[in-house]
C-alpha atoms as a PDB file:
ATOM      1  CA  UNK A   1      55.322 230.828 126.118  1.00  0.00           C
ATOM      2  CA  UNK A   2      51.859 233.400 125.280  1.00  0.00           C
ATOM      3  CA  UNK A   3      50.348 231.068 123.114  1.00  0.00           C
ATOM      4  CA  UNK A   4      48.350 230.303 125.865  1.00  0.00           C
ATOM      5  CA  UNK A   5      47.821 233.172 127.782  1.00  0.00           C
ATOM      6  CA  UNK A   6      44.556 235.038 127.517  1.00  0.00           C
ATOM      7  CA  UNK A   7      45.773 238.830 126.895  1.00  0.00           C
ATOM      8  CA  UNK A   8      43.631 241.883 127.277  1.00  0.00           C
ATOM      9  CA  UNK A   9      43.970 245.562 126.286  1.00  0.00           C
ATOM     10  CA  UNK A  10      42.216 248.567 127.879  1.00  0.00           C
ATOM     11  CA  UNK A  11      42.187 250.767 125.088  1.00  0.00           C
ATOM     12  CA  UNK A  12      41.797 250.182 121.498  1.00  0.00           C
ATOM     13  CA  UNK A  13      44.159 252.685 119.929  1.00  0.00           C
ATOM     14  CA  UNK A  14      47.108 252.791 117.661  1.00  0.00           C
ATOM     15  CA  UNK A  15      49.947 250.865 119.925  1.00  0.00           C
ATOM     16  CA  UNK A  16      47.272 248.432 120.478  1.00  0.00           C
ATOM     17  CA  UNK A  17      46.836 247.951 117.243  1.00  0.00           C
ATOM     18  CA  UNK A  18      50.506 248.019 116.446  1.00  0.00           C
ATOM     19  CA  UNK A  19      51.161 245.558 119.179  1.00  0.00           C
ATOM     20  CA  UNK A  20      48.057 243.292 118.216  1.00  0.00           C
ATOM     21  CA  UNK A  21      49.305 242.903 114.782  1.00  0.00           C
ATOM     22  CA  UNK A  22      52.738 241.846 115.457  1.00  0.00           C
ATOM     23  CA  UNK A  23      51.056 239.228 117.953  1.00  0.00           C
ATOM     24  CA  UNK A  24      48.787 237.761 115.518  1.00  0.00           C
ATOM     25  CA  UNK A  25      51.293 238.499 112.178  1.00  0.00           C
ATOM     26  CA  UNK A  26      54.047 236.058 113.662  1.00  0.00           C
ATOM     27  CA  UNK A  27      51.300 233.338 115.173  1.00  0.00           C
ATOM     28  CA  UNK A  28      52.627 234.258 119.036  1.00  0.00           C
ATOM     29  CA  UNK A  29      48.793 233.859 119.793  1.00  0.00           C
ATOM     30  CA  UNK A  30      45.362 233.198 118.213  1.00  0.00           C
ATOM     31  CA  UNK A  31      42.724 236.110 118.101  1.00  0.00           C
ATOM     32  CA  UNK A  32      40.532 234.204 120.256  1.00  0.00           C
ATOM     33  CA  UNK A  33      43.099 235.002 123.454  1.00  0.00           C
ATOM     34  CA  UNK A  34      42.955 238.340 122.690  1.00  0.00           C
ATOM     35  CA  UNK A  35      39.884 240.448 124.224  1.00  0.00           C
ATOM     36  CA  UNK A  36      40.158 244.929 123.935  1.00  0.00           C
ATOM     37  CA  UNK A  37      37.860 247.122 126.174  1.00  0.00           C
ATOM     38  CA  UNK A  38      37.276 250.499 123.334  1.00  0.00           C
ATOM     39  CA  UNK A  39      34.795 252.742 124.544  1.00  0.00           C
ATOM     40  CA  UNK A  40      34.454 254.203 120.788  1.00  0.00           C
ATOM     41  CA  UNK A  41      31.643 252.229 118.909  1.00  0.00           C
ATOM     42  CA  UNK A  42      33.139 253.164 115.701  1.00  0.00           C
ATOM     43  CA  UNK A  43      37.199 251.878 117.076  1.00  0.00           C
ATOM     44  CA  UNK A  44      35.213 248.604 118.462  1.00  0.00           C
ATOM     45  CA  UNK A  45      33.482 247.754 114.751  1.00  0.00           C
ATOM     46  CA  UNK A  46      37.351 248.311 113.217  1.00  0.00           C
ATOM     47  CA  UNK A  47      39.308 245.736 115.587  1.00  0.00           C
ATOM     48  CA  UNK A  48      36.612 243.600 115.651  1.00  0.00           C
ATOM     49  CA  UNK A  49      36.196 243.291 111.700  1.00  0.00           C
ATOM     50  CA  UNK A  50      40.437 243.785 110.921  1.00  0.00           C
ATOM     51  CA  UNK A  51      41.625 241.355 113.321  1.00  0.00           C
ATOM     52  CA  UNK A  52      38.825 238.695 114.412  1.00  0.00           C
ATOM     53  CA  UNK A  53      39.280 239.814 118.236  1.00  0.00           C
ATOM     54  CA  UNK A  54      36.241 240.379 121.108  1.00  0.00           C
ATOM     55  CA  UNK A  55      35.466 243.995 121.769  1.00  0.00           C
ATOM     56  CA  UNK A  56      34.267 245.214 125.142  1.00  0.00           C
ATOM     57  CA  UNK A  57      33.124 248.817 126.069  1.00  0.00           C
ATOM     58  CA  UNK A  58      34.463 248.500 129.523  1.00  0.00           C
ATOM     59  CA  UNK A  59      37.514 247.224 130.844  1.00  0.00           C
ATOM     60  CA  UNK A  60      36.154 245.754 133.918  1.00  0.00           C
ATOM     61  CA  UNK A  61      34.080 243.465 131.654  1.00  0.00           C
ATOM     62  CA  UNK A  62      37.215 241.499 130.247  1.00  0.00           C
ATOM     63  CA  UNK A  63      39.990 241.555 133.617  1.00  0.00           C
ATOM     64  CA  UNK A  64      37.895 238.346 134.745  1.00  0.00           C
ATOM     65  CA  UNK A  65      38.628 236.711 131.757  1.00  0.00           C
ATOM     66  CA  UNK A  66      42.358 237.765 130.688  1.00  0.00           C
ATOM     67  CA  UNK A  67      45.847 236.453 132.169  1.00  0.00           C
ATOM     68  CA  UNK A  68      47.454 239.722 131.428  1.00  0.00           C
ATOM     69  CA  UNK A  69      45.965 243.240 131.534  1.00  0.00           C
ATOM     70  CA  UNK A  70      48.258 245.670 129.189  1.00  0.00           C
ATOM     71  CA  UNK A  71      46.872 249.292 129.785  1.00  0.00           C
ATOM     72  CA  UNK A  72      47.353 250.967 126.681  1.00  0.00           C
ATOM     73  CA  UNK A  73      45.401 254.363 127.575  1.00  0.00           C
ATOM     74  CA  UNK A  74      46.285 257.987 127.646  1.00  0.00           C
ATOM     75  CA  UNK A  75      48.149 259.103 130.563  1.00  0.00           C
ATOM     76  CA  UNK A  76      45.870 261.620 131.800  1.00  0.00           C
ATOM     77  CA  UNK A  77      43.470 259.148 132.107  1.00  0.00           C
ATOM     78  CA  UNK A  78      45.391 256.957 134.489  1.00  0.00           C
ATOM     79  CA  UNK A  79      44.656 257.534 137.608  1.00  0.00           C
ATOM     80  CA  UNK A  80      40.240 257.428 136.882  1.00  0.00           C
ATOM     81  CA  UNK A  81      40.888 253.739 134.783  1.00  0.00           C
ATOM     82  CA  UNK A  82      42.892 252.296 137.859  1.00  0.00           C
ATOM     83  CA  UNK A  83      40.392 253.418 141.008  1.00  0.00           C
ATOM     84  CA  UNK A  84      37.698 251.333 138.147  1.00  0.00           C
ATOM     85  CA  UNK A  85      39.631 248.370 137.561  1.00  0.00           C
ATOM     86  CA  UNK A  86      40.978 248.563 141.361  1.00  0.00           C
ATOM     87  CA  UNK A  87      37.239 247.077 142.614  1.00  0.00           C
ATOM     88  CA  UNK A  88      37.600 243.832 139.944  1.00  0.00           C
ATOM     89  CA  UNK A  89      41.417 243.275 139.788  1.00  0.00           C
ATOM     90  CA  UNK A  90      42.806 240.399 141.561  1.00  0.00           C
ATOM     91  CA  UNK A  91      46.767 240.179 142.933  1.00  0.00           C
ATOM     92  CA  UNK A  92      47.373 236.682 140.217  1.00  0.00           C
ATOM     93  CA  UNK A  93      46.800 239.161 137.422  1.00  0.00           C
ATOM     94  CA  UNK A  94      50.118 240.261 135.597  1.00  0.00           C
ATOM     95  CA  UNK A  95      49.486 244.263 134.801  1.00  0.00           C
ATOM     96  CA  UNK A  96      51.617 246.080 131.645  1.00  0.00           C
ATOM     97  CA  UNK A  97      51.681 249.997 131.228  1.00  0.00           C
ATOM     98  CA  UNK A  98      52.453 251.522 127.884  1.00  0.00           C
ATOM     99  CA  UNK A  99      51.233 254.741 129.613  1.00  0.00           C
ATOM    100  CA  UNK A 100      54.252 257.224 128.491  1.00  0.00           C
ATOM    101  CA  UNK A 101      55.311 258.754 131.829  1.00  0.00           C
ATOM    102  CA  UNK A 102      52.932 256.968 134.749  1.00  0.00           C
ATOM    103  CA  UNK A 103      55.282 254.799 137.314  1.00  0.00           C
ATOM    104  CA  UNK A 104      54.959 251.898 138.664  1.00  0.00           C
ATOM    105  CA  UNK A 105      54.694 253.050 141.830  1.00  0.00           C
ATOM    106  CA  UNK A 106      51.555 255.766 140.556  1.00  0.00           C
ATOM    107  CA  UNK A 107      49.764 252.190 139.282  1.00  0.00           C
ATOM    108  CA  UNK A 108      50.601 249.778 142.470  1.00  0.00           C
ATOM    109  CA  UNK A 109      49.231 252.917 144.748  1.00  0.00           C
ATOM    110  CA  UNK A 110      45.879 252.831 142.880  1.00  0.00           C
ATOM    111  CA  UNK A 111      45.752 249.266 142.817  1.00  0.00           C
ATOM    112  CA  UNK A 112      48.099 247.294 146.035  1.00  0.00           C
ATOM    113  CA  UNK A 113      51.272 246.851 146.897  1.00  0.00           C
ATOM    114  CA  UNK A 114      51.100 243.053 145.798  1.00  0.00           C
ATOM    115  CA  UNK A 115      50.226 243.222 141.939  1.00  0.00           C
ATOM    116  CA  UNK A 116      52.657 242.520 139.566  1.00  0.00           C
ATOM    117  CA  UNK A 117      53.373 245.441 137.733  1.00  0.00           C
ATOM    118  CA  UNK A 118      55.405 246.241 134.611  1.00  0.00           C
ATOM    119  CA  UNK A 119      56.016 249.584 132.581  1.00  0.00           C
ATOM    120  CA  UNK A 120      56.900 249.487 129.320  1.00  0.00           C
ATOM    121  CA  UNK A 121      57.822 252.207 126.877  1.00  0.00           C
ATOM    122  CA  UNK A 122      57.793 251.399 122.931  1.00  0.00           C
ATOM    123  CA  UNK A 123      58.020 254.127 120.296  1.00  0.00           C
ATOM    124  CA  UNK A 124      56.101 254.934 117.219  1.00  0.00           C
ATOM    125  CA  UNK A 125      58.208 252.217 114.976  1.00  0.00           C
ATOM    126  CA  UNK A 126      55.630 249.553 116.646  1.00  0.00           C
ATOM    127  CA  UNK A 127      53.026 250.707 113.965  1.00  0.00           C
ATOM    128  CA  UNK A 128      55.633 248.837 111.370  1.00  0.00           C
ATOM    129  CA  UNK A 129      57.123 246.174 114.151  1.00  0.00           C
ATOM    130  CA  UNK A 130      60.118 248.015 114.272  1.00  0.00           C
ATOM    131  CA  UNK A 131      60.021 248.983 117.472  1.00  0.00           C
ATOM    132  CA  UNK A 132      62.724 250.168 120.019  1.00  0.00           C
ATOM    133  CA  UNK A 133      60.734 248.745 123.713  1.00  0.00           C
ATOM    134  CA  UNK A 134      62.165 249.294 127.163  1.00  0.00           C
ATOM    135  CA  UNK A 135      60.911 247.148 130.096  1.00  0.00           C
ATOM    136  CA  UNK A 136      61.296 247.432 133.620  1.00  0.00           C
ATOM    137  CA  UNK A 137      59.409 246.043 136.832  1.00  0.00           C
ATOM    138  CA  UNK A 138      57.757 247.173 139.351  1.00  0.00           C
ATOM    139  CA  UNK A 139      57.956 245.924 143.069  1.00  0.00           C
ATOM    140  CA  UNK A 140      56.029 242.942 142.940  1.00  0.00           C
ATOM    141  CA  UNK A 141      57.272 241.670 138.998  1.00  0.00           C
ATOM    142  CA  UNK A 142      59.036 238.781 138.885  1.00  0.00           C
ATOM    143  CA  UNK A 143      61.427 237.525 136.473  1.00  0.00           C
ATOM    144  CA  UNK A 144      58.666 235.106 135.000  1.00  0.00           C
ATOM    145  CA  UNK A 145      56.425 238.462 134.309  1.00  0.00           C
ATOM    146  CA  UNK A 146      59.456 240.374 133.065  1.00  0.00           C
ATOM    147  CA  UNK A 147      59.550 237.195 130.644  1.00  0.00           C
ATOM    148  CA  UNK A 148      56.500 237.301 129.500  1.00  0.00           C
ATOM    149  CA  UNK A 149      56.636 241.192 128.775  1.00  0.00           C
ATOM    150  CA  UNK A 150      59.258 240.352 126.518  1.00  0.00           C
ATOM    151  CA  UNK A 151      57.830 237.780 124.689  1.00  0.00           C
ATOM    152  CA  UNK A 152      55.073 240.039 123.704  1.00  0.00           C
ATOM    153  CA  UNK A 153      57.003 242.875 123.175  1.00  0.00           C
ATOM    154  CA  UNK A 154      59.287 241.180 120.676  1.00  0.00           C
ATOM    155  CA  UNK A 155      56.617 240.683 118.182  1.00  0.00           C
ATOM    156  CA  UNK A 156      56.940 244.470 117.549  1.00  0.00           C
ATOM    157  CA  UNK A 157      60.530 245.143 117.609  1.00  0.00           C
ATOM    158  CA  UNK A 158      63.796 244.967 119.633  1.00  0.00           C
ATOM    159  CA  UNK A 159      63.150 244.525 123.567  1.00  0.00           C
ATOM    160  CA  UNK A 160      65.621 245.928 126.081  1.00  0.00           C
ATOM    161  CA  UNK A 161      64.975 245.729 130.267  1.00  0.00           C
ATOM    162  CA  UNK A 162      66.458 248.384 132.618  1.00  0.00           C
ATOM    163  CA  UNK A 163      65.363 250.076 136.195  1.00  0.00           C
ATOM    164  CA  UNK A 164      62.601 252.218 136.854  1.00  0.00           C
ATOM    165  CA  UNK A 165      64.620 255.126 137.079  1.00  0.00           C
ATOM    166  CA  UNK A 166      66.554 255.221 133.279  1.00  0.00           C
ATOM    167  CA  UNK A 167      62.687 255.786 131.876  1.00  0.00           C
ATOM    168  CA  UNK A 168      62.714 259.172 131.441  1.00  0.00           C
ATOM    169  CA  UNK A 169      66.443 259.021 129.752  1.00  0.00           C
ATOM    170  CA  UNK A 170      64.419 256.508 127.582  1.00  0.00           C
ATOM    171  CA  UNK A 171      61.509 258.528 126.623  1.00  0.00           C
ATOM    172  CA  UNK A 172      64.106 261.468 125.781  1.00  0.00           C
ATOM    173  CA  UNK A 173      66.033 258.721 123.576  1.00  0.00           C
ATOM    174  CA  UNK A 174      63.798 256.104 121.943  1.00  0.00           C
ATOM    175  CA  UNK A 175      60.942 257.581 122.687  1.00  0.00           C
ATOM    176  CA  UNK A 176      61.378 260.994 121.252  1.00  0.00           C
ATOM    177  CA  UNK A 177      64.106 260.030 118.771  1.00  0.00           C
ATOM    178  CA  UNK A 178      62.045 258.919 115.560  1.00  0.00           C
ATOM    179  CA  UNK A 179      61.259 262.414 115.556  1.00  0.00           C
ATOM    180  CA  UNK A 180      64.598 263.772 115.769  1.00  0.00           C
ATOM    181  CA  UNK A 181      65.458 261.069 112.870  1.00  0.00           C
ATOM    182  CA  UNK A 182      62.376 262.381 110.862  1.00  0.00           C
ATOM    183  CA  UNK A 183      64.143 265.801 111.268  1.00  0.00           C
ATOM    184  CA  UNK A 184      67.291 264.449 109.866  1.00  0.00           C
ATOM    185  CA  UNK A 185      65.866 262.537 106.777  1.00  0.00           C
ATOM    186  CA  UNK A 186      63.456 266.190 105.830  1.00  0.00           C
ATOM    187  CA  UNK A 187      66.698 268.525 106.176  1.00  0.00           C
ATOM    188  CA  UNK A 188      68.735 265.921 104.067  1.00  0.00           C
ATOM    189  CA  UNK A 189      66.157 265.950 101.390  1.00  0.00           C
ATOM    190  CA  UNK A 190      65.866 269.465 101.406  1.00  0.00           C
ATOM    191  CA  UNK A 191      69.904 269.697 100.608  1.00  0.00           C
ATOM    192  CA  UNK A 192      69.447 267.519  98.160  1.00  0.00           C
ATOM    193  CA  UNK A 193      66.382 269.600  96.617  1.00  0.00           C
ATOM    194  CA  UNK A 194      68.573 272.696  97.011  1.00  0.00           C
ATOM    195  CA  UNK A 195      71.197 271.406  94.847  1.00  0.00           C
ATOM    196  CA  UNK A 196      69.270 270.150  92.055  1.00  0.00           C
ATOM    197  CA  UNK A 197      67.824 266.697  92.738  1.00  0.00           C
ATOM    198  CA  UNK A 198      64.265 266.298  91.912  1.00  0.00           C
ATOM    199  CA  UNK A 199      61.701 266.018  95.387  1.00  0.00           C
ATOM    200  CA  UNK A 200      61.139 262.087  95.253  1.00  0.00           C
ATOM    201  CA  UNK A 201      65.008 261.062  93.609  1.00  0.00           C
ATOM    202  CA  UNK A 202      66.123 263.165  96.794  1.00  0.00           C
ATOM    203  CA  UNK A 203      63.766 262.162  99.628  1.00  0.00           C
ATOM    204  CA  UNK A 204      64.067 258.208  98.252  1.00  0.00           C
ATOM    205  CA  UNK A 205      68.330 258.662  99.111  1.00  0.00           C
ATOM    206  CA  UNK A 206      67.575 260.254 101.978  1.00  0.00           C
ATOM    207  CA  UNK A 207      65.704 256.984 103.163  1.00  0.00           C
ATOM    208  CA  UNK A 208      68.003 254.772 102.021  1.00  0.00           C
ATOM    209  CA  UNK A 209      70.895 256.213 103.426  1.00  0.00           C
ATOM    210  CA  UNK A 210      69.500 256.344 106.989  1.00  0.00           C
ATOM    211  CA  UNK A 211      68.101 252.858 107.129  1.00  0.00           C
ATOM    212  CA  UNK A 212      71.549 251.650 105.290  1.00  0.00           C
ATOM    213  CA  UNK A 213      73.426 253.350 107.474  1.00  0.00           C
ATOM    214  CA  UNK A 214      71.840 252.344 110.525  1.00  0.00           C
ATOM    215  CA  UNK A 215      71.923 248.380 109.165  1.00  0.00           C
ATOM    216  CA  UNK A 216      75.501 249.108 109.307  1.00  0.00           C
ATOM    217  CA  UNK A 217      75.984 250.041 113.054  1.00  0.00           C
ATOM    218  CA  UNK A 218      73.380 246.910 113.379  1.00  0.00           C
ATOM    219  CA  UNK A 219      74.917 243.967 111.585  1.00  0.00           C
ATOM    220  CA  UNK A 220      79.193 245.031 111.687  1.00  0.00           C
ATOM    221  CA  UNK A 221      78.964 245.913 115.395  1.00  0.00           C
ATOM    222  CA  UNK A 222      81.237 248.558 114.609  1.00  0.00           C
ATOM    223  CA  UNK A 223      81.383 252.175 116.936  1.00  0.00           C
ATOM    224  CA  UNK A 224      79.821 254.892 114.881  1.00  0.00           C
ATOM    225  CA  UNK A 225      82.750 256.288 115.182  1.00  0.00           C
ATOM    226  CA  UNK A 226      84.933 254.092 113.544  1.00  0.00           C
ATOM    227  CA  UNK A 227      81.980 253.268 110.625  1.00  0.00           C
ATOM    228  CA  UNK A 228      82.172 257.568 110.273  1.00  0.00           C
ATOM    229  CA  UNK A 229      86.109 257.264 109.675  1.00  0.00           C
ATOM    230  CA  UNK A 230      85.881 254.558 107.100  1.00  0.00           C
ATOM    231  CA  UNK A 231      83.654 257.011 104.827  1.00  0.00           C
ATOM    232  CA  UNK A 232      85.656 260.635 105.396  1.00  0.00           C
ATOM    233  CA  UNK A 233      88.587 260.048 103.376  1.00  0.00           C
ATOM    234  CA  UNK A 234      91.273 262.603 103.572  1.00  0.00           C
ATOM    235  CA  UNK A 235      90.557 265.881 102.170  1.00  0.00           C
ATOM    236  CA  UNK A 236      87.366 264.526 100.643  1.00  0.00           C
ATOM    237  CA  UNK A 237      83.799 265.600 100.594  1.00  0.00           C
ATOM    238  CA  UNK A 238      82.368 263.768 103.900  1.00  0.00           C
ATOM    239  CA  UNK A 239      84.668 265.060 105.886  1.00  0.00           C
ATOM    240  CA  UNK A 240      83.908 268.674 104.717  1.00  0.00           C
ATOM    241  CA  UNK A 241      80.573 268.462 105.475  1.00  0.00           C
ATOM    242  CA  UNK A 242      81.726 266.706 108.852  1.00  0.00           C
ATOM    243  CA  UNK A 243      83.355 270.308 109.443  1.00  0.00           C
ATOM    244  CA  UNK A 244      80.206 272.396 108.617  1.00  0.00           C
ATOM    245  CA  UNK A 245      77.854 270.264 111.209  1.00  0.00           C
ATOM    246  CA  UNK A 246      80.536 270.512 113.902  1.00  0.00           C
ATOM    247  CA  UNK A 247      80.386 274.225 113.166  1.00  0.00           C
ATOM    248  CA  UNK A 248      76.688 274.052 113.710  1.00  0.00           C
ATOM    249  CA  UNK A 249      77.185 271.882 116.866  1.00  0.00           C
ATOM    250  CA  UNK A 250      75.178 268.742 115.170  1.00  0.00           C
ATOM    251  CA  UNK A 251      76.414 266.642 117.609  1.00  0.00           C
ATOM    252  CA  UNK A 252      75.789 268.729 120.991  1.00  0.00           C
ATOM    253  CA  UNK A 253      72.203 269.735 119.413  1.00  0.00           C
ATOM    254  CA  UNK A 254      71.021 265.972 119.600  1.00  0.00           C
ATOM    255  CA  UNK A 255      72.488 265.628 123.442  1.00  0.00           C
ATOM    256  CA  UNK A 256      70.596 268.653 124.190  1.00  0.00           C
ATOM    257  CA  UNK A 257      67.575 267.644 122.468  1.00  0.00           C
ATOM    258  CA  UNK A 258      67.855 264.240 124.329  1.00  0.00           C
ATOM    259  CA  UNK A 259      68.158 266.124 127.510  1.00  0.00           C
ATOM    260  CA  UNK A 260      64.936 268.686 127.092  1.00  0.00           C
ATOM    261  CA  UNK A 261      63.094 265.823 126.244  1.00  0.00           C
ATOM    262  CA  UNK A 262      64.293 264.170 129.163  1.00  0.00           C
ATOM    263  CA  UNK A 263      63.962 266.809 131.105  1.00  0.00           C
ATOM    264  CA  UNK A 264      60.321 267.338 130.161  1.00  0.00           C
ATOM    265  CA  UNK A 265      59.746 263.273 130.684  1.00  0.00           C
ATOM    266  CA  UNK A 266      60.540 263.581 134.936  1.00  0.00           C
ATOM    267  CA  UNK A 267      58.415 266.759 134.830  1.00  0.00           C
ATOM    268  CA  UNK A 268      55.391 264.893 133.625  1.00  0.00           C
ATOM    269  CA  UNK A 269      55.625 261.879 135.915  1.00  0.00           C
ATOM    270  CA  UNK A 270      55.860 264.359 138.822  1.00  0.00           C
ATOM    271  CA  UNK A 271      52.387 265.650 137.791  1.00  0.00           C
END
């Protein structure tokens, strides 16, 4: 269990946020075990006054004091916020990354070999606890870290654990895919638009049909598959627009979008 586990963030930005709320929304932990090193004055005064949590300027000031260090800063930063926190971090402190394409291996080389390391990968559906996280250790994790990773992962979302090396298959999937879902919803409101339904009547079935649809896969368990043959009825209307995407090559367009986003996640973490 968290509830007792002093927690704190370096950086103050929107997945902190995100995660914070989700923390303190389902009563997983009090605000006084949460402590945020912001460097923005202006970020600092927000948290502070939104969520009843202790602001620090520098993230050295609160690893004495936390349990569990979650680095929640941009990646380009990475490598300058680890050779600072090296000098002050000790090996009993349990270290999360939501750094979007930074290894373990990149953090245990600018910190040792025997901290406890796990990266973890939400998407932008954490801003709404809706998240879809992937976990995985590093070297040193143990299953007890991996455990607690999920526990405060699960406040925002659905929590799934894999190996290091499915990440960037994961940042080309649920990483990049609310966009490619965004996509979907906009060109089916459009249609809709195009044949006569008014801008909100259209984009408000657009919604709905997605997040019903999806529900479906969720709670009957069923293969997409077999959910899509249960709607195109024989010489019916679904399965003529089934026809015209196939022409288009809907389906192959979202592998190969999965895979250039993939493709682009390994060339980042090799930088």
């Amino acid at each position: 269990m968290i509830e007792n586990t002093l927690i704190g963030f370096i950086g103050g930005g929107n997945m902190t946020e995100a995660i914070l709320k989700g923390l303190l929304a389902d009563g997983a932990i009090k605000a006084d075990r949460i402590l945020i090193a912001e460097t923005l004055a202006s970020r600092r005064e927000f948290l502070a006054s939104a969520y009843s949590v202790a602001l620090k300027d520098n993230g050295r000031d609160i690893v004495s004091q936390t349990d569990v260090i979650i680095l929640a800063i941009k990646p380009q930063m990475a490598g300058v916020v680890l050779t600072d926190l090296a000098q002050v971090l000790t090996s009993d402190k349990l270290i999360i990354s939501i750094m979007a394409g930074v290894t373990t291996s990149f953090i245990e080389s600018h910190l040792s070999r025997n901290h406890r390391v796990i990266r973890v990968m939400p998407n932008t559906a954490a801003l709404i606890q809706e998240a879809a996280t992937v976990i995985c250790p590093g070297s040193s994790a143990n299953e007890t870290d991996m455990q607690t990773a999920c526990e405060i992962f699960s406040n925002i979302g659905t929590v799934i654990t894999t190996s290091e090396k499915m990440m960037d298959a994961v940042t080309g999937l649920s990483g990049s895919g609310p966009a490619y879902v965004f996509s979907f919803i906009e060109a089916l409101s459009d249609a809709g638009v195009k044949n006569g339904l008014t801008r909100d009547i259209s984009l408000k079935l657009s919604v709905q049909t997605v997040l019903g649809a999806a529900r479906m896969i969720s709670e009957t368990g069923e293969h997409p598959a077999i959910l899509k043959e249960k709607v195109a009825s024989p010489g019916g209307t679904t399965i003529a627009g089934l026809h015209t995407l196939e022409n288009g090559r809907f389906h192959g367009l979202i592998m190969d979008a999965v895979d250039s986003a993939t493709i682009r996640s390994k060339e980042l973490s090799e930088k």
